[in-house]
N, C-alpha and C. Protein backbone atom coordinates (compact mmCIF):
# COMPACT_ATOMS: atom_id res chain seq x y z
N UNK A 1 0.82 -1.18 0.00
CA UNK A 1 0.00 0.00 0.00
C UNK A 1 0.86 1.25 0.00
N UNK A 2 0.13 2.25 0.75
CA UNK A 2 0.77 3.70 0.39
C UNK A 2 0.37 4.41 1.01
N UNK A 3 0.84 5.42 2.38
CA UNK A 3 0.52 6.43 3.16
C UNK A 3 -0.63 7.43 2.59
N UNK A 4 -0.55 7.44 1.14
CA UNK A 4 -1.29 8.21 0.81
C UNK A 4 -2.38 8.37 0.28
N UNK A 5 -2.73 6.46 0.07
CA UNK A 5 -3.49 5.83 -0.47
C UNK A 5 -5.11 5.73 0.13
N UNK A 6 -6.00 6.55 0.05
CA UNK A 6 -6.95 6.39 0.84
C UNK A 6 -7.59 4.80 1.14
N UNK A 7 -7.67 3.91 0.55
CA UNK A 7 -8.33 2.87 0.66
C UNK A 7 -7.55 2.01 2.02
N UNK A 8 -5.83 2.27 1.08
CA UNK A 8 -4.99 1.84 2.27
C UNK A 8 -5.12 2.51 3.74
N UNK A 9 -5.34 3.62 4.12
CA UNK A 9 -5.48 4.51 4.78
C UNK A 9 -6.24 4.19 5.67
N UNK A 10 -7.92 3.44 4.86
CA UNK A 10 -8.95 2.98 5.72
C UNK A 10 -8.81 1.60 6.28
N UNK A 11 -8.05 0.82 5.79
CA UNK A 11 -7.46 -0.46 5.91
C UNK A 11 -6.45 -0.32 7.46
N UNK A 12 -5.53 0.57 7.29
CA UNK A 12 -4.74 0.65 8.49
C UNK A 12 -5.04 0.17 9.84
N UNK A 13 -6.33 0.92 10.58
CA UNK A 13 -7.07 0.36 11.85
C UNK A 13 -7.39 -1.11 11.62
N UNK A 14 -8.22 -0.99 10.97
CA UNK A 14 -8.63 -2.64 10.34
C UNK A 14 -7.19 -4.09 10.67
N UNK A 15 -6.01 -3.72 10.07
CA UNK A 15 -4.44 -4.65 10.87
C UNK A 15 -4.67 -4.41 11.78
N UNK A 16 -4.36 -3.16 12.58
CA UNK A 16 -3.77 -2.75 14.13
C UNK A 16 -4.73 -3.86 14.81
N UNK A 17 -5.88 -3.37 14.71
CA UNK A 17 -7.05 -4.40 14.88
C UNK A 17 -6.82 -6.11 15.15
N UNK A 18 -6.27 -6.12 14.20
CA UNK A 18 -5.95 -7.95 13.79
C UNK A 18 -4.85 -8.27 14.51
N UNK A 19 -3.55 -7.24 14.29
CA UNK A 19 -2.41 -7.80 15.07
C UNK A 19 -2.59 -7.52 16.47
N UNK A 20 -3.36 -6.70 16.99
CA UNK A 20 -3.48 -6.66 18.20
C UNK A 20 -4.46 -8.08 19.04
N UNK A 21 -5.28 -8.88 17.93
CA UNK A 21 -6.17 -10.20 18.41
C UNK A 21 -5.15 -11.20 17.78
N UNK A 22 -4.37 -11.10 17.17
CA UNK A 22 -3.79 -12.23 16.51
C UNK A 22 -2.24 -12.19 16.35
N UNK A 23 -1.88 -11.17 17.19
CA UNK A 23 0.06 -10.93 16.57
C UNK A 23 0.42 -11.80 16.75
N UNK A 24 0.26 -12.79 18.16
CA UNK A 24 0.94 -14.15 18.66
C UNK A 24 1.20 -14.99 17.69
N UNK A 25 -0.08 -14.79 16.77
CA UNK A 25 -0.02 -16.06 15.33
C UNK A 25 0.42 -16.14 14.25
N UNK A 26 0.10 -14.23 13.72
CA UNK A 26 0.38 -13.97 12.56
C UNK A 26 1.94 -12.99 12.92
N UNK A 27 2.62 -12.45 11.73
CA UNK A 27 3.14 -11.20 11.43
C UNK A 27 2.88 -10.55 10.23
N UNK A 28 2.52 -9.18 10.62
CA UNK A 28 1.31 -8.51 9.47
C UNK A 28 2.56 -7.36 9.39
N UNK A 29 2.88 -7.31 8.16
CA UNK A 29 3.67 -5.75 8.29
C UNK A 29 2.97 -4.78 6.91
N UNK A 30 2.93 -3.51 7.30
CA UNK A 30 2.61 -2.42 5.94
C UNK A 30 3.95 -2.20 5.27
N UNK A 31 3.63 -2.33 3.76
CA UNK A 31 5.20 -1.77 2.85
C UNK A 31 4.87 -0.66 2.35
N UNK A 32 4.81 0.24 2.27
CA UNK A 32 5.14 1.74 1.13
C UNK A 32 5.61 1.53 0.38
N UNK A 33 4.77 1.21 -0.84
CA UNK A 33 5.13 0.86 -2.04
C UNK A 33 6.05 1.95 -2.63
N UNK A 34 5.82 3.33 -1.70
CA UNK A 34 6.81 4.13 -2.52
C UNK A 34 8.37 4.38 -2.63
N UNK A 35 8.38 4.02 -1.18
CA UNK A 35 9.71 3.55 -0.52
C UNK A 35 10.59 2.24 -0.49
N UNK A 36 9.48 1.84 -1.25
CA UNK A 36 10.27 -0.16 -1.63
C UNK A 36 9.59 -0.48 -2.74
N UNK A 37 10.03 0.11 -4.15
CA UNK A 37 9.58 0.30 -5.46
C UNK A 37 10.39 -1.23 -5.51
N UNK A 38 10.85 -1.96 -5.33
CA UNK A 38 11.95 -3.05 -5.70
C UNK A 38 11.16 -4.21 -5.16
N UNK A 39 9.73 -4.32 -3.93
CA UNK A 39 9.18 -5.17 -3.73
C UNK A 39 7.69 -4.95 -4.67
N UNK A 40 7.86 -3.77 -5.03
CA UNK A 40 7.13 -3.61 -6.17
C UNK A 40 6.84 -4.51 -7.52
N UNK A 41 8.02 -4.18 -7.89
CA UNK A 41 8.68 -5.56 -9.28
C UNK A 41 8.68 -7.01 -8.67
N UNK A 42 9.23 -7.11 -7.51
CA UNK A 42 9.87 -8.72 -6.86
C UNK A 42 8.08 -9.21 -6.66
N UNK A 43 7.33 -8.37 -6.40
CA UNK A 43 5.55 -9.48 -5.98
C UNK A 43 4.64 -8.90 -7.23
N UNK A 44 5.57 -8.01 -8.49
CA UNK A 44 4.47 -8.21 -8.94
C UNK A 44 3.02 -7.35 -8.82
N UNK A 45 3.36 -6.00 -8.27
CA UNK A 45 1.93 -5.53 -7.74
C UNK A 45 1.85 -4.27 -8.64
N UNK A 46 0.47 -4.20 -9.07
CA UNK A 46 0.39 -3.42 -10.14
C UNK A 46 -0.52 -2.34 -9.43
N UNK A 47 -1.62 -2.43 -8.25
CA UNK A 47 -2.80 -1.99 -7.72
C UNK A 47 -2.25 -2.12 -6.07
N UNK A 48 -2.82 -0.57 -5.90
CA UNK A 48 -2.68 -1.06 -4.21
C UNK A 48 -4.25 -0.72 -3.69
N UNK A 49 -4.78 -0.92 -2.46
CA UNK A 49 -3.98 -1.53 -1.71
C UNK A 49 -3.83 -3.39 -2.03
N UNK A 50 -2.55 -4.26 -2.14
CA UNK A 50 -2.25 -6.20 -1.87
C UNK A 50 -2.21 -6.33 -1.15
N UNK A 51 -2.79 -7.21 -0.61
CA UNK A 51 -2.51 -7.94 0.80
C UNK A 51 -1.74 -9.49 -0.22
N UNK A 52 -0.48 -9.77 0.72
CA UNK A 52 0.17 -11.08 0.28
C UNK A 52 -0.22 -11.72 1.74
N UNK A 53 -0.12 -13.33 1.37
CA UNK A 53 -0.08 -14.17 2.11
C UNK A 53 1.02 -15.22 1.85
N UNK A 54 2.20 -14.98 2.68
CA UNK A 54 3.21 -15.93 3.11
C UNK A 54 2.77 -16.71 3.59
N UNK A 55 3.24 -18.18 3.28
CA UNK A 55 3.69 -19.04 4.71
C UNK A 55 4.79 -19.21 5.26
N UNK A 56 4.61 -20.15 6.16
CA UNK A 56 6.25 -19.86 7.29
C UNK A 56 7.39 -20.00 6.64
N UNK A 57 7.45 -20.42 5.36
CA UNK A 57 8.85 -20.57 4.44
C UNK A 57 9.09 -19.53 3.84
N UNK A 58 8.22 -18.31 4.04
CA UNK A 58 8.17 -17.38 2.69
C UNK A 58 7.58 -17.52 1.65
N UNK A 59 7.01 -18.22 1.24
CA UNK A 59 6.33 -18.65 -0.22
C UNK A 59 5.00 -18.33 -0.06
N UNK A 60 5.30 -16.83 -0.87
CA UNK A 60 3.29 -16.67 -0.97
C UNK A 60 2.83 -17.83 -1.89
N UNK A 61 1.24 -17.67 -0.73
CA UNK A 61 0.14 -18.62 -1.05
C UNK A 61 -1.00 -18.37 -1.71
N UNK A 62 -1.17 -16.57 -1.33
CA UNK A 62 -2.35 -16.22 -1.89
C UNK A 62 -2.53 -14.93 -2.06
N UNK A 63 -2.94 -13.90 -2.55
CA UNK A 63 -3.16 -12.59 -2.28
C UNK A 63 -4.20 -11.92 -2.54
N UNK A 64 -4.69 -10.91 -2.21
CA UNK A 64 -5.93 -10.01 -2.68
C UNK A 64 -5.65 -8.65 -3.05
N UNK A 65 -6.41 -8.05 -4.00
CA UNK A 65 -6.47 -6.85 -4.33
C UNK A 65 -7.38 -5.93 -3.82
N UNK A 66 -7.16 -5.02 -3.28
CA UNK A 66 -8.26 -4.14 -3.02
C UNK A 66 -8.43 -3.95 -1.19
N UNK A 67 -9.54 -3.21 -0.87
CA UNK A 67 -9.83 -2.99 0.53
C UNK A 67 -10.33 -4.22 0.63
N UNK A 68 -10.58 -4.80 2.26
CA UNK A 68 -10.53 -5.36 2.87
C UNK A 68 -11.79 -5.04 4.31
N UNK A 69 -12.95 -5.57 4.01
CA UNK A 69 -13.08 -5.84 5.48
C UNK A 69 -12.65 -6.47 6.67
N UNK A 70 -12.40 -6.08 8.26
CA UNK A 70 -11.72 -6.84 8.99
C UNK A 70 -12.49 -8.46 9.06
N UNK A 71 -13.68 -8.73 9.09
CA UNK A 71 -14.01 -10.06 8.94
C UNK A 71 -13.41 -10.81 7.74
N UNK A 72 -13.52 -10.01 6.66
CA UNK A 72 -12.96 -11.22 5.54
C UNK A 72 -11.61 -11.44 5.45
N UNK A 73 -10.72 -10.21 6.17
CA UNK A 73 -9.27 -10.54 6.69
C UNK A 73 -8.94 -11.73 7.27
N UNK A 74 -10.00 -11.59 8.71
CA UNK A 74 -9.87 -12.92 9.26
C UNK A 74 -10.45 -13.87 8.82
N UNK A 75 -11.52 -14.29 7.92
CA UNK A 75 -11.69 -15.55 7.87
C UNK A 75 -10.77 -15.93 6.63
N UNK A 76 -10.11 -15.33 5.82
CA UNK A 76 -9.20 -15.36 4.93
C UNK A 76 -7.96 -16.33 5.43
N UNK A 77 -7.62 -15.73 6.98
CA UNK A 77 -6.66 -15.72 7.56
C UNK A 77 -6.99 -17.25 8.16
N UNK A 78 -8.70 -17.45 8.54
CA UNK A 78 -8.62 -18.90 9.36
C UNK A 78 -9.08 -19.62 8.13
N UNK A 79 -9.11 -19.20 6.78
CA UNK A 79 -8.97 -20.30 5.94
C UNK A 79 -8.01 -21.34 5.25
N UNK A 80 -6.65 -20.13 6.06
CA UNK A 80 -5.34 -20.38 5.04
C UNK A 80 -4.59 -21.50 6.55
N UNK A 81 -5.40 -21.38 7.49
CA UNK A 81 -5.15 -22.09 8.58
C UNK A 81 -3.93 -21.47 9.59
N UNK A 82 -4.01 -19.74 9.54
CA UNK A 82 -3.11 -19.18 10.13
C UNK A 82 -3.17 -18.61 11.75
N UNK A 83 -4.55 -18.61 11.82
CA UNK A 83 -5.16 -18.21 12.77
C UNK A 83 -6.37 -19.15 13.37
């Protein structure tokens, strides 16, 4: 995503949210796409706001485009069996 990105913007609370019920399980980090143009090219992201989904090896599994409600975060999250 992108500091400046409104969608991302509305998304923000929505993590804090999640990592604050789930940090123990998950690790959720925000990238600034503007400031790491190089994970830009390396995942591939053409649209923000992506959410990627790693697993514990590193190897994304899955990703989404776009905003995000916090429920479909999480059941996203207890589908991929992370939470």
């Amino acid at each position: 995503g992108a500091t400046t990105c409104i969608p991302c913007k509305e998304m923000k609370p929505i993590l804090e949210e999640i990592v604050a019920e789930h940090g123990d399980k998950i690790n959720l980090s925000f990238i600034d796409v503007r400031y790491n143009s190089s994970l830009t090219t390396k995942y591939k992201i053409s649209l923000i706001p992506t959410q990627l989904f790693f697993d514990s090896a590193g190897q994304e599994v899955t990703r989404h485009v776009g905003k995000w409600s916090k429920e479909d975060v999480v059941a996203h999250l207890e589908e991929l069996g992370f939470i």
